[in-house]
PDB file of N, CA and C in Angstrom:
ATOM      1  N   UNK A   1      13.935  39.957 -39.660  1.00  0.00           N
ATOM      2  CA  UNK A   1      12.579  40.429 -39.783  1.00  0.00           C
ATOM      3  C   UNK A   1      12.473  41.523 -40.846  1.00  0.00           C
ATOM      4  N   UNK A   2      13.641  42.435 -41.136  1.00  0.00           N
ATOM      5  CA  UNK A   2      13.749  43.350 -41.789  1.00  0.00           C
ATOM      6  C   UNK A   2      13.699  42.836 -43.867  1.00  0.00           C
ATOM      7  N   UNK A   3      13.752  41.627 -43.998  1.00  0.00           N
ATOM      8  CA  UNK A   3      14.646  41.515 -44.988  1.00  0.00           C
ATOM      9  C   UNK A   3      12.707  40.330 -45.646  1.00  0.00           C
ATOM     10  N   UNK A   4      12.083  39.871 -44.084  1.00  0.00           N
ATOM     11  CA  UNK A   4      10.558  39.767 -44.599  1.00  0.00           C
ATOM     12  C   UNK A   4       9.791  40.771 -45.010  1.00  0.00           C
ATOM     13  N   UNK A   5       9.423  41.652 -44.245  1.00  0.00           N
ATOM     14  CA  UNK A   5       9.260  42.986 -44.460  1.00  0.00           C
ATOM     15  C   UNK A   5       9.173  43.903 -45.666  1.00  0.00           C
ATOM     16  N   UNK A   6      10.571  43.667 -45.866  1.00  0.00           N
ATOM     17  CA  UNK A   6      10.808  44.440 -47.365  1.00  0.00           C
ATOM     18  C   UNK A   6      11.032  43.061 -48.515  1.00  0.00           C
ATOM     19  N   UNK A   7      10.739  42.240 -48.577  1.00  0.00           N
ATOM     20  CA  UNK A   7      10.663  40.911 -49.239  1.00  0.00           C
ATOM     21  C   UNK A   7      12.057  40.647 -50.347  1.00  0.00           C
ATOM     22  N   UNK A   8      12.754  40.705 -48.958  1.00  0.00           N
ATOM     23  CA  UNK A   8      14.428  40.985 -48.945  1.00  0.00           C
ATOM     24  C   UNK A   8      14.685  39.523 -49.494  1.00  0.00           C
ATOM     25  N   UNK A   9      16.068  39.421 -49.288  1.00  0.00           N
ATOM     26  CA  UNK A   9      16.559  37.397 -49.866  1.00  0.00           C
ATOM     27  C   UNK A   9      17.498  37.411 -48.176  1.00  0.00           C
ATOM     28  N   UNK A  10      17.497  36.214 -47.871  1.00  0.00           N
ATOM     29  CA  UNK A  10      18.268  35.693 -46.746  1.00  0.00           C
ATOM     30  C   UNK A  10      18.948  34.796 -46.827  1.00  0.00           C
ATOM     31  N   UNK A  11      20.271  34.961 -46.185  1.00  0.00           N
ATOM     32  CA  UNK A  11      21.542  33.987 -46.722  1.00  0.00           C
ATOM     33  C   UNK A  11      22.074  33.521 -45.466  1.00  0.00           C
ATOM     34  N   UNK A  12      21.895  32.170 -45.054  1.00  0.00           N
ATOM     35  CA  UNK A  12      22.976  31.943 -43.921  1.00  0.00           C
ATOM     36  C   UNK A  12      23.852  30.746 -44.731  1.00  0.00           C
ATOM     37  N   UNK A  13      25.209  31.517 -43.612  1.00  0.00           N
ATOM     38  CA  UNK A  13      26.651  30.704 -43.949  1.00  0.00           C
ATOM     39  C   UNK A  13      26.905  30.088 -42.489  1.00  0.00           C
ATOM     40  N   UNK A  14      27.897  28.770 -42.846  1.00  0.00           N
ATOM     41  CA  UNK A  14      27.944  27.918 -41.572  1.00  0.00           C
ATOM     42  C   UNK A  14      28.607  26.986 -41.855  1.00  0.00           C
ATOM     43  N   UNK A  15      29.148  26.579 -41.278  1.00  0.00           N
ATOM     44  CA  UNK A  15      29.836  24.767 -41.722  1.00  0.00           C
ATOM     45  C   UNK A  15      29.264  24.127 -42.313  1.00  0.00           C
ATOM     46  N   UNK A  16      29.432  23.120 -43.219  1.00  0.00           N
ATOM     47  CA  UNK A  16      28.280  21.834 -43.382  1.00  0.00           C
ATOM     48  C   UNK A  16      28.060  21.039 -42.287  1.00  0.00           C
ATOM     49  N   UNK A  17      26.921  20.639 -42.356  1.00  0.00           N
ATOM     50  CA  UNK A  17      25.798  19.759 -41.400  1.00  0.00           C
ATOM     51  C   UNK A  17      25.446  20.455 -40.040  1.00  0.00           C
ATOM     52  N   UNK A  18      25.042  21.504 -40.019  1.00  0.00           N
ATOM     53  CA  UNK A  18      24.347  21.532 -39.272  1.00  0.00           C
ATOM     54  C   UNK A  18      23.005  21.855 -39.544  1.00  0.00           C
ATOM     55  N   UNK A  19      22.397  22.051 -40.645  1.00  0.00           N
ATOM     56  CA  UNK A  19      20.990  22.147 -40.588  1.00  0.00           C
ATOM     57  C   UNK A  19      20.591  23.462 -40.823  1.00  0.00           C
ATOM     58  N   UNK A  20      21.537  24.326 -42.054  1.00  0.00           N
ATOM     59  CA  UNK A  20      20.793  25.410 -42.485  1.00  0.00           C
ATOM     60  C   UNK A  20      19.522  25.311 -43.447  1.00  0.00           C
ATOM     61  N   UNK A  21      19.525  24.405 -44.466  1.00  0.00           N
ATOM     62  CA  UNK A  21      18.696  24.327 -45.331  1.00  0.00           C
ATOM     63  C   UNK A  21      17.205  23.422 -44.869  1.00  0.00           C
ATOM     64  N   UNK A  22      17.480  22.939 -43.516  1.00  0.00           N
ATOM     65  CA  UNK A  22      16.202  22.301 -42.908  1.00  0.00           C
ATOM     66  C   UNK A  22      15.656  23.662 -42.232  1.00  0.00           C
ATOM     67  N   UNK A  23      16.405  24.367 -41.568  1.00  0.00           N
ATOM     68  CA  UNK A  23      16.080  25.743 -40.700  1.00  0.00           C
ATOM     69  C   UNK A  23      15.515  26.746 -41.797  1.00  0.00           C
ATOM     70  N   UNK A  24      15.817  26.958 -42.590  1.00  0.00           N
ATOM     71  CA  UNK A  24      15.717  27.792 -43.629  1.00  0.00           C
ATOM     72  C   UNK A  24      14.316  27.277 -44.084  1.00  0.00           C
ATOM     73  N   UNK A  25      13.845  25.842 -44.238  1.00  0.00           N
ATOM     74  CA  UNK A  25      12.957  25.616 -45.380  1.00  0.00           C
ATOM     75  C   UNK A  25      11.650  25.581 -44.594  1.00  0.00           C
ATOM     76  N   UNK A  26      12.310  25.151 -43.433  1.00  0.00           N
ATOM     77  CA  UNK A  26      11.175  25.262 -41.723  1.00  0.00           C
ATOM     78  C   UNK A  26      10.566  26.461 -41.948  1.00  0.00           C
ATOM     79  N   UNK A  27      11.567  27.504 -41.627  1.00  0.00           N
ATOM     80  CA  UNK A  27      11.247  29.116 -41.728  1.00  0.00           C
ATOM     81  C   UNK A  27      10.307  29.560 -42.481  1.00  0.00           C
ATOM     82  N   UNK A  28      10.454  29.133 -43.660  1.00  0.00           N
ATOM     83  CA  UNK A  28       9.857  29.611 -45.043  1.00  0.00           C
ATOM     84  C   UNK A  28       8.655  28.962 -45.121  1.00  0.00           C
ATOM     85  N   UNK A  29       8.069  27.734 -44.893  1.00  0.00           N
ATOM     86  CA  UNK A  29       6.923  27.454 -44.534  1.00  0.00           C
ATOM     87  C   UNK A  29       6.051  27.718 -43.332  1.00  0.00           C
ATOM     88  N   UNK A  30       6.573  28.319 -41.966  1.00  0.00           N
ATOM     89  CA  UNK A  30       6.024  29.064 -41.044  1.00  0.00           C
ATOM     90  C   UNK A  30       5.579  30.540 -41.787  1.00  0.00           C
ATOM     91  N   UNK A  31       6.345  31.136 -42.490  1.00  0.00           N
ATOM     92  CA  UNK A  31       5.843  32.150 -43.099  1.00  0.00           C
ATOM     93  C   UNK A  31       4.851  32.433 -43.984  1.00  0.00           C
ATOM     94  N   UNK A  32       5.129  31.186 -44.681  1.00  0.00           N
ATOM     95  CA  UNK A  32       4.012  31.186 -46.144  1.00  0.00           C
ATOM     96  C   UNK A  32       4.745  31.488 -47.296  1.00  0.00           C
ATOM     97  N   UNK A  33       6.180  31.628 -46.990  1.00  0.00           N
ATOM     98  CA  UNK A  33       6.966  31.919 -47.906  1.00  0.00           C
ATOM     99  C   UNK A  33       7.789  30.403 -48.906  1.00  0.00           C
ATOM    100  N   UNK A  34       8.092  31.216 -50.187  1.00  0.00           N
ATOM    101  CA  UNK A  34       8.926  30.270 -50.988  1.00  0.00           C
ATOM    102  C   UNK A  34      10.612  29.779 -50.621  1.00  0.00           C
ATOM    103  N   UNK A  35      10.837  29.001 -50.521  1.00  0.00           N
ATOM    104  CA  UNK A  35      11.907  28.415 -50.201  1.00  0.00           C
ATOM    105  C   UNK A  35      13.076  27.934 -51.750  1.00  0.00           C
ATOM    106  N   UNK A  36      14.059  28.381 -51.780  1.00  0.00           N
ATOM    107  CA  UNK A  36      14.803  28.108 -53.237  1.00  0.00           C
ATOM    108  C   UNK A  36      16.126  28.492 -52.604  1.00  0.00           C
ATOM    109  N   UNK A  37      16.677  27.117 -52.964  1.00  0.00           N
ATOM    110  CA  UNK A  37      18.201  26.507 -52.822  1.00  0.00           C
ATOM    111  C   UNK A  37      19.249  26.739 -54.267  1.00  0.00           C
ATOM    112  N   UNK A  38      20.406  27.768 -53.741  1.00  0.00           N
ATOM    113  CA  UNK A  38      21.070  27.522 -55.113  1.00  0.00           C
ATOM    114  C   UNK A  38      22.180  26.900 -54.925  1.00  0.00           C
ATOM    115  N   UNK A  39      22.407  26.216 -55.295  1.00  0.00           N
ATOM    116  CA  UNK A  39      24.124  25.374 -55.058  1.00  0.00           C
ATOM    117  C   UNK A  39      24.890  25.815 -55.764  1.00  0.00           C
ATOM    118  N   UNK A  40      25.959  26.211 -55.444  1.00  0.00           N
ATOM    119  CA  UNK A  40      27.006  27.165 -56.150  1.00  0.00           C
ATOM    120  C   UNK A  40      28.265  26.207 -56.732  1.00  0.00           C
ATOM    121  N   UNK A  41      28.868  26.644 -57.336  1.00  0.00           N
ATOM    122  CA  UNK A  41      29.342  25.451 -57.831  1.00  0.00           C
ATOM    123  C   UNK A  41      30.902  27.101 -58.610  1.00  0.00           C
ATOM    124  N   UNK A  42      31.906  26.243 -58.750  1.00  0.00           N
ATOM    125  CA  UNK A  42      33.250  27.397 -59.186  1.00  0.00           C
ATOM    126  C   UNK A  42      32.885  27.848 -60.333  1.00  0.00           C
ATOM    127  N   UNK A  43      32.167  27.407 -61.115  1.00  0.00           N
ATOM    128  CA  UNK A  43      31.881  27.685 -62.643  1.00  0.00           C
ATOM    129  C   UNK A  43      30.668  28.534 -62.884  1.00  0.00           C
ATOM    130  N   UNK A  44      29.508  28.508 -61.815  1.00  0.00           N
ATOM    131  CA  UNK A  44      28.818  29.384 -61.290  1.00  0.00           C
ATOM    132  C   UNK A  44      28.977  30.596 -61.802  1.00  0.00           C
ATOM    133  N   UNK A  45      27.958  31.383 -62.859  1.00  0.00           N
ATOM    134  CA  UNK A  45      28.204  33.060 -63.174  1.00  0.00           C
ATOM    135  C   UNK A  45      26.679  33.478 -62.558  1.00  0.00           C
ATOM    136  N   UNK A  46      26.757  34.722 -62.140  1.00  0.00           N
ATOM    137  CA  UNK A  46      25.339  35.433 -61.964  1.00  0.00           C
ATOM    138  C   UNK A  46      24.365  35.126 -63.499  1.00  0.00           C
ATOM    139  N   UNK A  47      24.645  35.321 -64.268  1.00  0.00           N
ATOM    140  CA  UNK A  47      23.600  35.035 -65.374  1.00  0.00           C
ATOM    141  C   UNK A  47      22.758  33.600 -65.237  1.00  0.00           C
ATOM    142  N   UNK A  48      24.069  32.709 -65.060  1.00  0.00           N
ATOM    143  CA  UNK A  48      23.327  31.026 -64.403  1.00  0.00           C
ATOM    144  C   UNK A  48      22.153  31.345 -63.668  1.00  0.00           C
ATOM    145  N   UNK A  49      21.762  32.377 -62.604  1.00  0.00           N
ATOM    146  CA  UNK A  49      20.880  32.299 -61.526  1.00  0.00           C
ATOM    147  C   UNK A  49      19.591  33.435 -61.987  1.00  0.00           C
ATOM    148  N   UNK A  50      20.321  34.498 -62.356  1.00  0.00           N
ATOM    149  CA  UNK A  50      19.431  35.662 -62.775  1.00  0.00           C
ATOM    150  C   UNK A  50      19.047  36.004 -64.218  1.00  0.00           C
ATOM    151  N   UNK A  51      19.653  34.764 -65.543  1.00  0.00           N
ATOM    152  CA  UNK A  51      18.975  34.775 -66.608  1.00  0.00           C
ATOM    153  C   UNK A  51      19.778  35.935 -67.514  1.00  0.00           C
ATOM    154  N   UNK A  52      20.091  35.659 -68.840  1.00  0.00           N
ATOM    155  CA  UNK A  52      21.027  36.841 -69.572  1.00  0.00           C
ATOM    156  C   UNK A  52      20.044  36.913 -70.937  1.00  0.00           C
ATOM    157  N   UNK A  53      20.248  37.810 -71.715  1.00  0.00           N
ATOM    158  CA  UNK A  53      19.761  38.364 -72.952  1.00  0.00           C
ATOM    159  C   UNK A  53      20.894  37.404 -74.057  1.00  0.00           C
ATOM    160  N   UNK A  54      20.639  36.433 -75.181  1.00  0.00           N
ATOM    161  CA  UNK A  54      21.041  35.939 -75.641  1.00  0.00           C
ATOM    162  C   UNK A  54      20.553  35.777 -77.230  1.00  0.00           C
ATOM    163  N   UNK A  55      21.360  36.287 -77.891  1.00  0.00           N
ATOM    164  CA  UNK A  55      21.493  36.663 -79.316  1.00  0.00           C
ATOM    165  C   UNK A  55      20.587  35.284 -80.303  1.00  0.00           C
ATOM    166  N   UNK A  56      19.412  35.406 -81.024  1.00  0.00           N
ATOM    167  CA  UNK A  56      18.762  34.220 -82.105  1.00  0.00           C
ATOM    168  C   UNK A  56      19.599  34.466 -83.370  1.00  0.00           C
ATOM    169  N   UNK A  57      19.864  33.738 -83.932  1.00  0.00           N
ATOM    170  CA  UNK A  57      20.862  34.696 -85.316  1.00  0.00           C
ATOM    171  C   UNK A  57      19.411  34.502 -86.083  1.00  0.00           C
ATOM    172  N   UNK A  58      18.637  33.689 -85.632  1.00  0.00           N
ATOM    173  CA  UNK A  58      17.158  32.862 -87.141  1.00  0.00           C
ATOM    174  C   UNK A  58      16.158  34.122 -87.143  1.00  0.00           C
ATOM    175  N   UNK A  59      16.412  34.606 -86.084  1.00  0.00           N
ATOM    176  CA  UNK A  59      14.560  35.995 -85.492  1.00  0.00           C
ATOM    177  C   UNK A  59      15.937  37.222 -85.367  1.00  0.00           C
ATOM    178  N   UNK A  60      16.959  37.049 -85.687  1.00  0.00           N
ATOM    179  CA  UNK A  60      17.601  38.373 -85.665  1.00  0.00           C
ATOM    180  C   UNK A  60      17.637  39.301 -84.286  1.00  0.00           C
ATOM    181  N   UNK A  61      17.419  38.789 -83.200  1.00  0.00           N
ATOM    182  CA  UNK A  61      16.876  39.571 -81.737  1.00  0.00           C
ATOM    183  C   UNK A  61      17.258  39.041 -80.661  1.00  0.00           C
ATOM    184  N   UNK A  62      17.105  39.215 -79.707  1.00  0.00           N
ATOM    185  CA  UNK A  62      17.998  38.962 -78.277  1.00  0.00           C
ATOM    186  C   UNK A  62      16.265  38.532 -77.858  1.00  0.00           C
ATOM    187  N   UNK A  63      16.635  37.578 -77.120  1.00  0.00           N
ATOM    188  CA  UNK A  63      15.279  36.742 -76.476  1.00  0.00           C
ATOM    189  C   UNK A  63      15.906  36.198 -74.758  1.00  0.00           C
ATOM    190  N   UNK A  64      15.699  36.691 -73.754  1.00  0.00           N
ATOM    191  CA  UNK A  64      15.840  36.489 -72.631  1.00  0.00           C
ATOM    192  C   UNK A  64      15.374  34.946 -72.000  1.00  0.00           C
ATOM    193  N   UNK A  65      16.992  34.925 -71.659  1.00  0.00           N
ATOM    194  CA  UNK A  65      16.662  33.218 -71.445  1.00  0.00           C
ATOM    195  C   UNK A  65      17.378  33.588 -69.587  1.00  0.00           C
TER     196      UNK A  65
END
């Protein structure tokens, strides 16, 4: 409740198949809230998810991708 509230992010971990991402997406439409799945994968960097500053050599400038 704490993590709606302060319009926190919520993470459950669990075995596969039991039905986090149906529980989760349930949840999020009882709320009125957005629902977003990231599949993680070994090659996976934080920039993949949260977007990095990346050099144009043509406009000379860093343009956020």
């Amino acid at each position: 409740m704490v993590n709606i509230l302060s319009n926190g992010n919520l993470l459950f971990e669990d075995y596969p198949g039991l039905a986090k991402t149906l529980m989760t997406n349930t949840f999020a439409d009882a709320l009125g809230c957005d629902f977003k799945r990231v599949q993680f994968t070994p090659d996976l960097l934080p920039a993949d998810i949260t977007g990095t500053n990346i050099y144009d050599a043509k406009k000379g400038e860093f343009t956020f991708k």
